[in-house]
C-alpha atoms as a PDB file:
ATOM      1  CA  UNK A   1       0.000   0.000   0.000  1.00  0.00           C
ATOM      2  CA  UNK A   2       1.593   3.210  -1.387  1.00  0.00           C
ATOM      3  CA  UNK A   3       2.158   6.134   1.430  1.00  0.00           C
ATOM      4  CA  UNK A   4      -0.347   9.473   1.529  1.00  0.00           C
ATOM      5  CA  UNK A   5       1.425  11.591  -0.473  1.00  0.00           C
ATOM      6  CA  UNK A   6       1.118  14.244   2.576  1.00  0.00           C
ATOM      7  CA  UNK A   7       3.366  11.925   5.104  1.00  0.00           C
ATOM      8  CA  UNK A   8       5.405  11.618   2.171  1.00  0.00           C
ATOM      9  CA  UNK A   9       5.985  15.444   1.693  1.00  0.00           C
ATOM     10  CA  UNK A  10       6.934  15.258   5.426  1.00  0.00           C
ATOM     11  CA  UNK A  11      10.023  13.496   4.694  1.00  0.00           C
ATOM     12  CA  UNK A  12      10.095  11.186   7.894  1.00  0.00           C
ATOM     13  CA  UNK A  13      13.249   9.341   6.296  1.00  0.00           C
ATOM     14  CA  UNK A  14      14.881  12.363   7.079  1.00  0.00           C
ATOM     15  CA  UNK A  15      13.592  12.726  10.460  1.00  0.00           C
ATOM     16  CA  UNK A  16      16.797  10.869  11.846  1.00  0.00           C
ATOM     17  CA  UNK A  17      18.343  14.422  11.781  1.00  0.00           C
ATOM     18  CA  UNK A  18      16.715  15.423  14.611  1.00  0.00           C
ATOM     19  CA  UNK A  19      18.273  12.799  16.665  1.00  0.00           C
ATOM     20  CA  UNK A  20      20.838  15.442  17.071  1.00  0.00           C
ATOM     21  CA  UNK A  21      18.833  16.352  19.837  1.00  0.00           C
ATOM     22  CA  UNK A  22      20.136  13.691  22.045  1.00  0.00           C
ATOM     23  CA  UNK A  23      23.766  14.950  21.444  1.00  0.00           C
ATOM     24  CA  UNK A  24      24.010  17.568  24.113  1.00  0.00           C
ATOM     25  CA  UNK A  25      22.476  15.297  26.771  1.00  0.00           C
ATOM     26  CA  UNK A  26      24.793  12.810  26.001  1.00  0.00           C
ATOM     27  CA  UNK A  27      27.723  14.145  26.074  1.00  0.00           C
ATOM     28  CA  UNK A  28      26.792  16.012  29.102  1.00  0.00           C
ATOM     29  CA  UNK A  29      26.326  12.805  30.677  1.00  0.00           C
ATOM     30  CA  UNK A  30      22.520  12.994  31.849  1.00  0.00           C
ATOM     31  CA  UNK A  31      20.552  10.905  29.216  1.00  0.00           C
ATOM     32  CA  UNK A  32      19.903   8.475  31.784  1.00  0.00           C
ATOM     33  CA  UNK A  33      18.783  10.676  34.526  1.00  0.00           C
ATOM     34  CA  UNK A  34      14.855  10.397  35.287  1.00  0.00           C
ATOM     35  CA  UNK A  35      12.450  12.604  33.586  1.00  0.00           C
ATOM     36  CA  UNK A  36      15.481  13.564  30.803  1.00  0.00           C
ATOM     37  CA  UNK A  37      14.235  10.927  28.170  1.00  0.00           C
ATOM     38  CA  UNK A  38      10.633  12.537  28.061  1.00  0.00           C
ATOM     39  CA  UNK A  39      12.341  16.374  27.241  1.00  0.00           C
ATOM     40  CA  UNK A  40      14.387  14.871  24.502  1.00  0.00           C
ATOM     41  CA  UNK A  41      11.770  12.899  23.229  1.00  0.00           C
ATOM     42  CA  UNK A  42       9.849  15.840  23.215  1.00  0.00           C
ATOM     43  CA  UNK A  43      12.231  18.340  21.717  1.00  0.00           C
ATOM     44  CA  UNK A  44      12.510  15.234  18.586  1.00  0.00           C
ATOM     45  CA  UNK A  45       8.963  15.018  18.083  1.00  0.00           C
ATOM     46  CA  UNK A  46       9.080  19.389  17.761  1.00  0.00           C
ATOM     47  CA  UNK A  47      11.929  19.667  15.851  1.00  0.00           C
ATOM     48  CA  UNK A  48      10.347  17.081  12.841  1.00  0.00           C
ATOM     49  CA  UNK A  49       7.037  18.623  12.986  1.00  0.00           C
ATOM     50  CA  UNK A  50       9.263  21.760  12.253  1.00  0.00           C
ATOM     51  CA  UNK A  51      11.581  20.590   9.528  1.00  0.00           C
ATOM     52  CA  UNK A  52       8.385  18.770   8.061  1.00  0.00           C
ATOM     53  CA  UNK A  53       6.707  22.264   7.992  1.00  0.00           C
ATOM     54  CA  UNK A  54      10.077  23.734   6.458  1.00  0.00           C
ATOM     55  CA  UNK A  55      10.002  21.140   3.748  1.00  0.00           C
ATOM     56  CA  UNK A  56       6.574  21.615   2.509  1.00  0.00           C
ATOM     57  CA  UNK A  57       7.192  25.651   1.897  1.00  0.00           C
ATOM     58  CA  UNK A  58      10.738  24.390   0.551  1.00  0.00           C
ATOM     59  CA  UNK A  59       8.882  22.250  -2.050  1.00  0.00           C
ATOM     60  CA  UNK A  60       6.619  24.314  -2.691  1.00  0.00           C
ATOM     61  CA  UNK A  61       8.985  27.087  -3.796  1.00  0.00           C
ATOM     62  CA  UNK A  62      11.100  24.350  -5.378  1.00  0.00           C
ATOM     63  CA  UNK A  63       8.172  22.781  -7.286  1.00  0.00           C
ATOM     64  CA  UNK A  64       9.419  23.999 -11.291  1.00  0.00           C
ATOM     65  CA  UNK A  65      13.511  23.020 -10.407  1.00  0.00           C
ATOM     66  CA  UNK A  66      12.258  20.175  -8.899  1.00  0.00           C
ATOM     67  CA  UNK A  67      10.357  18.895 -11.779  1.00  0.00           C
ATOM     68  CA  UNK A  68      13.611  18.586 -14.186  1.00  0.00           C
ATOM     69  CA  UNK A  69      15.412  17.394 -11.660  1.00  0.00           C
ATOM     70  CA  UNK A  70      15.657  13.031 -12.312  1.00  0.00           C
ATOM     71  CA  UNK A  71      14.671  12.282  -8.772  1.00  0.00           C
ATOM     72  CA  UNK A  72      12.735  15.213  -7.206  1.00  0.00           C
ATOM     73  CA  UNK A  73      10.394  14.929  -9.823  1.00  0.00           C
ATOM     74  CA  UNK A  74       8.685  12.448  -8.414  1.00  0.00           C
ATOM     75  CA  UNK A  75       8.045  14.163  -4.759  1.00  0.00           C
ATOM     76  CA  UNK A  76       4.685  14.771  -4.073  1.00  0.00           C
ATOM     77  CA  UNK A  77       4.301  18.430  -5.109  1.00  0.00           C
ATOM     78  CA  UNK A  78       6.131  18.164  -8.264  1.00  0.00           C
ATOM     79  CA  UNK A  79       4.688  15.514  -9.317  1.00  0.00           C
ATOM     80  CA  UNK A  80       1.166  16.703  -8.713  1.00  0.00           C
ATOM     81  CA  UNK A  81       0.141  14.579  -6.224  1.00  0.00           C
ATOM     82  CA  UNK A  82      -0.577  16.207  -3.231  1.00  0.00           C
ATOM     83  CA  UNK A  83      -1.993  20.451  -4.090  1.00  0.00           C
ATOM     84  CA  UNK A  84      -0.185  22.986  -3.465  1.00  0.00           C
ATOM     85  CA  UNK A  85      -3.330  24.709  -1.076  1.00  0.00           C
ATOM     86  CA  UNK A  86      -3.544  21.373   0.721  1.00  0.00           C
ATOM     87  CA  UNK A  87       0.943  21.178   0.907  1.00  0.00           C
ATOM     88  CA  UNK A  88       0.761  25.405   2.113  1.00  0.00           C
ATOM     89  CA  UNK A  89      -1.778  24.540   4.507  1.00  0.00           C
ATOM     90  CA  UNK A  90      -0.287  22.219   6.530  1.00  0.00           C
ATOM     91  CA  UNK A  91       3.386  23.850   6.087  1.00  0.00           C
ATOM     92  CA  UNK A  92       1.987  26.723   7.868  1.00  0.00           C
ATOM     93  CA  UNK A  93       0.299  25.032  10.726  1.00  0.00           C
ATOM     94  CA  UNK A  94       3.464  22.951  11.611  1.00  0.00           C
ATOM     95  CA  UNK A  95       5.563  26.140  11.319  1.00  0.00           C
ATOM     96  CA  UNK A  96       3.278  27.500  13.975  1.00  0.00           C
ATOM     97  CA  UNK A  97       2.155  24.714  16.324  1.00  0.00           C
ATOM     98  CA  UNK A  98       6.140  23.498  16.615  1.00  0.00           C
ATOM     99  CA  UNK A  99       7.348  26.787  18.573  1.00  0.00           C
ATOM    100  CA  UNK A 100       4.534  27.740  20.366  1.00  0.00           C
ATOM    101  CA  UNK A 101       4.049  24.087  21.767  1.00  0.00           C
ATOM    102  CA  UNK A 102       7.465  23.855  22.877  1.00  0.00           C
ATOM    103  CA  UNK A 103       7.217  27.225  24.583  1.00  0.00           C
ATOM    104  CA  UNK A 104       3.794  25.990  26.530  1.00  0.00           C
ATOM    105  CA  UNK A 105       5.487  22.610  27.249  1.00  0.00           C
ATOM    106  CA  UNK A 106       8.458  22.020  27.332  1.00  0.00           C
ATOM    107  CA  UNK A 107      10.300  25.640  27.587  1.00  0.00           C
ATOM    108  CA  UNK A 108      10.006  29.465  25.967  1.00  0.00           C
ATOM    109  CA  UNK A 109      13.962  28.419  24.957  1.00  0.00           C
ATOM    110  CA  UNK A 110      13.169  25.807  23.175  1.00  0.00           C
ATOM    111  CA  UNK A 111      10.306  27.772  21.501  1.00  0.00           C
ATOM    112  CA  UNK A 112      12.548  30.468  20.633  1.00  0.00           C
ATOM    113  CA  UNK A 113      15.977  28.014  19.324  1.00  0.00           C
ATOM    114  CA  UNK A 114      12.674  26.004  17.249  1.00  0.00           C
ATOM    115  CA  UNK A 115      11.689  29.489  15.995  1.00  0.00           C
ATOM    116  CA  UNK A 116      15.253  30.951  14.631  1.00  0.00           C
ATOM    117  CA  UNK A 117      15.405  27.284  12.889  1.00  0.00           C
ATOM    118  CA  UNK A 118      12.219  27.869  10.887  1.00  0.00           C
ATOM    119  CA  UNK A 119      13.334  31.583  10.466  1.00  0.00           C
ATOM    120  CA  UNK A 120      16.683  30.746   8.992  1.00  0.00           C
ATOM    121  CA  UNK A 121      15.418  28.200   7.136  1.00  0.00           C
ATOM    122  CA  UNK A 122      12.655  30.048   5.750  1.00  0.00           C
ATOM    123  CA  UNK A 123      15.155  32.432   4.678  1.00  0.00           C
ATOM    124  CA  UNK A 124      17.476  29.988   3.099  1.00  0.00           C
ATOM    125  CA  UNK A 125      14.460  29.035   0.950  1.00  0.00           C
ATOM    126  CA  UNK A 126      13.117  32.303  -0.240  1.00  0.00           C
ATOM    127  CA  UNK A 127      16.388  34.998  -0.101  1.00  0.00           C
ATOM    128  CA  UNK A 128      20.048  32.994   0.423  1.00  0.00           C
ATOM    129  CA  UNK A 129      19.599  29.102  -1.667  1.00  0.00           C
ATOM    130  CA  UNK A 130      21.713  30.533  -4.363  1.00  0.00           C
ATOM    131  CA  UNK A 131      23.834  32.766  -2.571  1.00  0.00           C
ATOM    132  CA  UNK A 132      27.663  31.076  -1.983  1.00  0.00           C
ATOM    133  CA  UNK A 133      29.113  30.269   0.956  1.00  0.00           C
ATOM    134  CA  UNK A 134      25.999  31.882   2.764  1.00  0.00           C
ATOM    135  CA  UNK A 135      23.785  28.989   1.779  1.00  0.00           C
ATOM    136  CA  UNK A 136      26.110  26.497   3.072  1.00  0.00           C
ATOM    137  CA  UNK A 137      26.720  28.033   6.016  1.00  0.00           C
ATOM    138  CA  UNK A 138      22.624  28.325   6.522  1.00  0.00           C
ATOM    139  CA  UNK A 139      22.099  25.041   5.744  1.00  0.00           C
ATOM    140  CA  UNK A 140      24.714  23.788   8.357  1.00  0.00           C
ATOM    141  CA  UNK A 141      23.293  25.869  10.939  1.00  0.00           C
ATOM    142  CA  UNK A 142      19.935  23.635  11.039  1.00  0.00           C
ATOM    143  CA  UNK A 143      22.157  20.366  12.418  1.00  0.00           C
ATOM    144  CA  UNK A 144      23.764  22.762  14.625  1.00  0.00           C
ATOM    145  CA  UNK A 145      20.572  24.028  15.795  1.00  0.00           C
ATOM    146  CA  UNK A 146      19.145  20.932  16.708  1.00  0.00           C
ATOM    147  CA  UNK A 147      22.004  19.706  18.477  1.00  0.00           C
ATOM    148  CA  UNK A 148      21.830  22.866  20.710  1.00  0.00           C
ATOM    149  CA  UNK A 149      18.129  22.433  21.170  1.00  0.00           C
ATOM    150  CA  UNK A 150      18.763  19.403  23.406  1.00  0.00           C
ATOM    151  CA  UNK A 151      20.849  21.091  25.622  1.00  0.00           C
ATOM    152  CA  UNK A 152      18.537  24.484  25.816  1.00  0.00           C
ATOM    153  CA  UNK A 153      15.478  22.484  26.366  1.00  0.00           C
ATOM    154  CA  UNK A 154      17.218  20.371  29.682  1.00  0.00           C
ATOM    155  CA  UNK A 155      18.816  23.991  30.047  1.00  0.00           C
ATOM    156  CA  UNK A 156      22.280  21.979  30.599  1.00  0.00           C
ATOM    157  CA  UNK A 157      25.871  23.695  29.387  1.00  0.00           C
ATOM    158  CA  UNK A 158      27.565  23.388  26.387  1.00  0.00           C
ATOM    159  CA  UNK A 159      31.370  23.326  25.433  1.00  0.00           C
ATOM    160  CA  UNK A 160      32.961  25.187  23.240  1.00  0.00           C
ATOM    161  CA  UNK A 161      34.412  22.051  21.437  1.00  0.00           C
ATOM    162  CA  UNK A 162      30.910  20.287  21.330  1.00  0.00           C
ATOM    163  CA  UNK A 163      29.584  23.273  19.536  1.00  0.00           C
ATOM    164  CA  UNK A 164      33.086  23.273  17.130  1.00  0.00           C
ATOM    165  CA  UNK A 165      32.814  19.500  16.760  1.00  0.00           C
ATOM    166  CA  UNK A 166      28.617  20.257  15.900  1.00  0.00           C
ATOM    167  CA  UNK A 167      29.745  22.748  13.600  1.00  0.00           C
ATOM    168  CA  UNK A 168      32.169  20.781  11.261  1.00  0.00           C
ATOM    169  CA  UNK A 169      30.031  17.806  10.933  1.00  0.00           C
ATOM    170  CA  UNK A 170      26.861  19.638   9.699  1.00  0.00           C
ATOM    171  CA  UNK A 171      29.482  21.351   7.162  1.00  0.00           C
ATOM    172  CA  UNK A 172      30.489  18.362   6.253  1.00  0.00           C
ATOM    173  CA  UNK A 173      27.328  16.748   5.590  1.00  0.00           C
ATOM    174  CA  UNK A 174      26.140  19.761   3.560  1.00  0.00           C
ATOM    175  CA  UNK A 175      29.329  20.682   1.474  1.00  0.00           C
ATOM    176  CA  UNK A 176      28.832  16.483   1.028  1.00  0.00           C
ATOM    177  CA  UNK A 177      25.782  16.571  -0.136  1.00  0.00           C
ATOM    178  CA  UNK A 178      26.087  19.687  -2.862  1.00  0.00           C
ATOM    179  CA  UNK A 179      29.487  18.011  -4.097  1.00  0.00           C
ATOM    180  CA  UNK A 180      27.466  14.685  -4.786  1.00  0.00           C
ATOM    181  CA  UNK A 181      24.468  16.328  -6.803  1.00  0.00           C
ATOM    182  CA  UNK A 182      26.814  18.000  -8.549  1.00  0.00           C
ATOM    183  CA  UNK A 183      29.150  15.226  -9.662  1.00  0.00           C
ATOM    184  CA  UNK A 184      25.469  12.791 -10.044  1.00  0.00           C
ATOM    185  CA  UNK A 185      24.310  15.667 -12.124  1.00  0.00           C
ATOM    186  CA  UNK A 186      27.915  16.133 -14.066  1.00  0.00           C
ATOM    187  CA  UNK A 187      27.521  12.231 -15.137  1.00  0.00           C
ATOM    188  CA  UNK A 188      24.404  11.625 -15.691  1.00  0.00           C
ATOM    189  CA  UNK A 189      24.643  15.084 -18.615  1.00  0.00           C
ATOM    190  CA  UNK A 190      21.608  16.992 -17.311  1.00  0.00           C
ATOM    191  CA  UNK A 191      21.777  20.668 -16.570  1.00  0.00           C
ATOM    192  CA  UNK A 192      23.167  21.552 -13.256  1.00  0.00           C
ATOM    193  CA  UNK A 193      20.613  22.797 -10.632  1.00  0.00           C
ATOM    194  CA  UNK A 194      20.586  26.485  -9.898  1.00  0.00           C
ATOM    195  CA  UNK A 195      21.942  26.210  -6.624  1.00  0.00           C
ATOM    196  CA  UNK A 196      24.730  24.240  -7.547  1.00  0.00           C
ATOM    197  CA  UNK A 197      25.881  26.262 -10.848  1.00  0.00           C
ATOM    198  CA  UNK A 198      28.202  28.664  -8.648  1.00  0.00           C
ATOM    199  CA  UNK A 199      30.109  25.886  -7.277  1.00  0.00           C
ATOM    200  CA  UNK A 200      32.659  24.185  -9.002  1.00  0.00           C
ATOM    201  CA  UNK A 201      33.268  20.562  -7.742  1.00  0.00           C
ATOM    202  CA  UNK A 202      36.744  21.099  -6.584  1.00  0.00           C
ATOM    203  CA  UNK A 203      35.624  24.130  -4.267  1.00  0.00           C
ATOM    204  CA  UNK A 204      32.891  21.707  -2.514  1.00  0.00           C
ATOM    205  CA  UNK A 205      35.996  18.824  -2.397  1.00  0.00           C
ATOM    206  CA  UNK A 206      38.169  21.561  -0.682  1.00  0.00           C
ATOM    207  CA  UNK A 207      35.155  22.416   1.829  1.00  0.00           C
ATOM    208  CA  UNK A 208      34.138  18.977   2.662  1.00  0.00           C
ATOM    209  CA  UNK A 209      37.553  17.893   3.261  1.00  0.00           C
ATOM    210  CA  UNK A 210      38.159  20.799   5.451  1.00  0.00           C
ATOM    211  CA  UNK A 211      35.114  19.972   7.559  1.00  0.00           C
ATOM    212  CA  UNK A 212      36.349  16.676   7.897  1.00  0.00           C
ATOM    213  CA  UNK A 213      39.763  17.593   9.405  1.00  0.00           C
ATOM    214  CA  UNK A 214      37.651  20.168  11.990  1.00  0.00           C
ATOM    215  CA  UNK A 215      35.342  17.992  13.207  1.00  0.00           C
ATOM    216  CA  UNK A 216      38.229  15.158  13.972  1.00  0.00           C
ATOM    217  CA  UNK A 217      40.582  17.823  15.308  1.00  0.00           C
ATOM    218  CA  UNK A 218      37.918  19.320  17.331  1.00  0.00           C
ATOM    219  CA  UNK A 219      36.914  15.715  18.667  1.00  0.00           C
ATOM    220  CA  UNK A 220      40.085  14.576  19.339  1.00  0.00           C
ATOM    221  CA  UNK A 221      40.888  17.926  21.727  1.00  0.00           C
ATOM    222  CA  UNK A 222      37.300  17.436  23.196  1.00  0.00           C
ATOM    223  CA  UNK A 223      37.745  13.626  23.656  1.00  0.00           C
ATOM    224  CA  UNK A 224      41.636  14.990  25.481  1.00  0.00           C
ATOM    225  CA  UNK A 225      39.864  17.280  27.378  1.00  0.00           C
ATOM    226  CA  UNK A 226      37.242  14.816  28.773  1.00  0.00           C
ATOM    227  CA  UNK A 227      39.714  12.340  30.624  1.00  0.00           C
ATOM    228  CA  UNK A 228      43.207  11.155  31.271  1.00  0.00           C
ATOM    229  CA  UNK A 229      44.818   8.199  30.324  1.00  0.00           C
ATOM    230  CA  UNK A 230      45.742   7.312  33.950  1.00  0.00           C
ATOM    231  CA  UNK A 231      41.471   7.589  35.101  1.00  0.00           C
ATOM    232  CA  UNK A 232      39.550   7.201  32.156  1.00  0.00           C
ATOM    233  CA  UNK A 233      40.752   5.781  28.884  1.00  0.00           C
ATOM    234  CA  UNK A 234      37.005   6.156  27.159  1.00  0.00           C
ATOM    235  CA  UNK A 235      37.295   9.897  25.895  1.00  0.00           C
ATOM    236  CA  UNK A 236      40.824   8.855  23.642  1.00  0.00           C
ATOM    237  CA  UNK A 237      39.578   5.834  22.459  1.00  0.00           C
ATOM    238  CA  UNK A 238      36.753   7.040  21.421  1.00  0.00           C
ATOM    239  CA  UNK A 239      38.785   8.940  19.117  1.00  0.00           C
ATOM    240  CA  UNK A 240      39.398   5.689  17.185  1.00  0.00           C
ATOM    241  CA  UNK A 241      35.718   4.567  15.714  1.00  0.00           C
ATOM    242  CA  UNK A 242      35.167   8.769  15.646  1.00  0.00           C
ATOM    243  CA  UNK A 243      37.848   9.210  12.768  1.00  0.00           C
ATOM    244  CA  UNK A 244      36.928   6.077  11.444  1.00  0.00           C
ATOM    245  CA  UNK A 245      33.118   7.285  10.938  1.00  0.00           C
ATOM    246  CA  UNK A 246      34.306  10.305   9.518  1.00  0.00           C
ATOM    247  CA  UNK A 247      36.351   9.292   6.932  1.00  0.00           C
ATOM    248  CA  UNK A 248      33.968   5.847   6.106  1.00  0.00           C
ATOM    249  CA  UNK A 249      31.690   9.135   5.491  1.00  0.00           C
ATOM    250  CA  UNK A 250      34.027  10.789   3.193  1.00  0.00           C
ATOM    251  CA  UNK A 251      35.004   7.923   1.326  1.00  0.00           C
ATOM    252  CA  UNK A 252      30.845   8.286   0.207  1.00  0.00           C
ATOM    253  CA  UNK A 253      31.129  11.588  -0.351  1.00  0.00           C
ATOM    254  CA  UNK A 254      34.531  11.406  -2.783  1.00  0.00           C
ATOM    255  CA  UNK A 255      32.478   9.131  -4.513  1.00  0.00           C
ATOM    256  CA  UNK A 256      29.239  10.954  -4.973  1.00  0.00           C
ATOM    257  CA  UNK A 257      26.760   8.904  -3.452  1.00  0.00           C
ATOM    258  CA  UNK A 258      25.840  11.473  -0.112  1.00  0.00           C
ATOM    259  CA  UNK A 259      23.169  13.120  -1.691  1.00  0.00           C
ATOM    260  CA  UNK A 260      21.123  12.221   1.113  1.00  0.00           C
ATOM    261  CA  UNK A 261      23.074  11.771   4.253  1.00  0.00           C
ATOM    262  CA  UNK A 262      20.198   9.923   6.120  1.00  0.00           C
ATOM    263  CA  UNK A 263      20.221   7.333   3.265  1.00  0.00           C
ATOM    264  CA  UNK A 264      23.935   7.186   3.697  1.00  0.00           C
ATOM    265  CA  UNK A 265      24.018   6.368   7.335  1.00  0.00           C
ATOM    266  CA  UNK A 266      21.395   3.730   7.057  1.00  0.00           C
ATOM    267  CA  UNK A 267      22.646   1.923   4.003  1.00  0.00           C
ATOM    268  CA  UNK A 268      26.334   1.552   4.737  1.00  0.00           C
ATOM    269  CA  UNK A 269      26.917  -1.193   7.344  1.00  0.00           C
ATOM    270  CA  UNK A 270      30.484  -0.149   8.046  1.00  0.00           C
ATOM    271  CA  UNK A 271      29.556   3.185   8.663  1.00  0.00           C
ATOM    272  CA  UNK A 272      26.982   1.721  10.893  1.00  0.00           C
ATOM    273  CA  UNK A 273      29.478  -0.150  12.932  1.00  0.00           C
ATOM    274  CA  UNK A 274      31.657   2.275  13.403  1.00  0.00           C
ATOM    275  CA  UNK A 275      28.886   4.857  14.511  1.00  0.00           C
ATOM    276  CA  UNK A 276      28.119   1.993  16.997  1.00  0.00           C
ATOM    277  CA  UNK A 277      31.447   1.637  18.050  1.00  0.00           C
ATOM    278  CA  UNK A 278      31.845   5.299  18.780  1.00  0.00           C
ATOM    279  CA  UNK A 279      28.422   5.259  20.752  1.00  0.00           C
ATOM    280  CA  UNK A 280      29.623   2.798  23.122  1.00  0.00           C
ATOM    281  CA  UNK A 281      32.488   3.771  23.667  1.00  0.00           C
ATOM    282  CA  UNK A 282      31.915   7.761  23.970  1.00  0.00           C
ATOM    283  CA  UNK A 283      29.058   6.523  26.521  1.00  0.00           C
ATOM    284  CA  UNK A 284      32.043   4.590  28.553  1.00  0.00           C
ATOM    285  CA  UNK A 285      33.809   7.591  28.699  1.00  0.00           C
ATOM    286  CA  UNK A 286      31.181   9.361  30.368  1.00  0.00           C
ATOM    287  CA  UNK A 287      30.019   7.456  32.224  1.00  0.00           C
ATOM    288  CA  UNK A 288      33.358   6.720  33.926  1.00  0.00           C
ATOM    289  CA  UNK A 289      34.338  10.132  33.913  1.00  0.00           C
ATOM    290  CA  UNK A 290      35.875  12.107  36.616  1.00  0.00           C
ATOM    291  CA  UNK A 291      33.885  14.816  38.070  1.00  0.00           C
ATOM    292  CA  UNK A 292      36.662  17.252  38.411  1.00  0.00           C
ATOM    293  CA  UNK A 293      37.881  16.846  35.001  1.00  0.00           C
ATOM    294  CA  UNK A 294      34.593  17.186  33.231  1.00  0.00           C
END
């Protein structure tokens, strides 16, 4: 049985993004604490009903490039599935209801971090998509966002390296993603989309790889930071399956199949493993980390 065509505009496969949310909490050590699980839970459940609402009005300004495009043609606006009234509609309510519930419920913090998400996003789609180096940057800014939304809505602290290593990995996903579609678009002979036609493919190589030496550099100096090698070993290993992830990630990217970075993530078993490995141990290291070194 095919799927509404509305839930498909929604784009739950791409929901995982918001997991970010459990970042913060996690590193800060207190995902297992009582009563954090049904914040964070919370805070996901907001932040997709806002990206959903995001992608709708993204679509629906998209609709014409996204009709000649070989794959976007077939999302449920451009292909004239679900209307555009019906698509505006419901873009519109979840812009709304995703703020101004987490203000009532969970905090006005929340409300405000869900609120300059939709803003920049909104902007992204109507003033800066095909303005360089701005549009990356925007773009980037929504996995950042999210992963500071978990800590705002526990109201926990963040380090300056969490935010660094936050930083360079939504770079790298986005710079990832633009240098795929434009080396899938480059092969397959079909005109380059708009917001790609400013960026040659070396430029995007040179951004993605920089990301990727950041984000390692910044977790490697976080993971240092975390623990000693004479009371908790966790933080440095960590370090091990982190690069490993990162570069498994790259190796997609360099060949042009990141287009979607959810896709990515769930497809590739060795990246999977290596995410897994990280998990565990990163959670070791907190949880056998020493209070006055943290």
């Amino acid at each position: 049985m095919r799927t509404p065509a509305l839930i498909r505009a929604l784009r739950p496969h791409q929901w995982l993004k918001n997991v970010l949310v459990v970042a913060a909490p996690l590193a800060a050590g207190v995902l297992l604490q009582s009563g954090v699980w049904l914040t964070v839970i919370l805070a996901f459940v907001l932040f997709c009903a806002a990206s959903s609402g995001v992608y709708l009005i993204n679509d629906l300004l998209d609709v014409e490039a996204d009709r000649a495009h070989p794959k976007k043609k077939f999302r449920p606006i451009a292909s004239g599935e679900l209307s555009i009234p019906l698509a505006l509609t419901a873009g519109i309510v979840l812009l709304v209801a995703a703020p101004v519930v987490s203000a009532l419920i969970v905090s006005l913090n929340l409300g405000l971090v869900i609120a300059l998400y939709e803003a920049l996003q909104i902007a992204y789609c109507i003033w800066f998509k095909h303005t360089v180096v701005v549009d990356l940057v925007i773009v980037s800014s929504g996995f950042l966002i999210r992963a500071i939304a978990g800590a705002v809505a526990l109201a926990i602290p963040v380090s300056q390296w969490f935010l660094l290593v936050a930083f360079a990995g939504s770079l790298l996903m986005v710079a990832g993603k633009r240098y795929s579609e434009k080396v899938e678009l480059e092969h397959s002979g079909l005109a380059t989309r708009k917001s790609l036609e400013n960026y040659s493919a070396s430029y995007l190589q040179f951004v993605w790889m920089l990301a990727a030496g950041l984000a390692t550099i910044s977790y490697s100096l976080w993971a240092f930071d975390l623990g000693n090698l004479s009371s908790n070993i966790w933080p440095a290993v960590s370090i091990v399956p982190f690069a490993m992830a990162i570069l498994r990630y790259a190796y997609n990217v360099d060949k042009g199949v990141a287009g979607a970075p959810e896709d990515i993530v769930l497809k590739d078993r060795h990246l999977l493993v290596f995410a897994l490995l990280w998990l565990i141990t990163f959670t070791l290291s907190v949880i056998f980390r020493v209070p006055h070194i943290s």
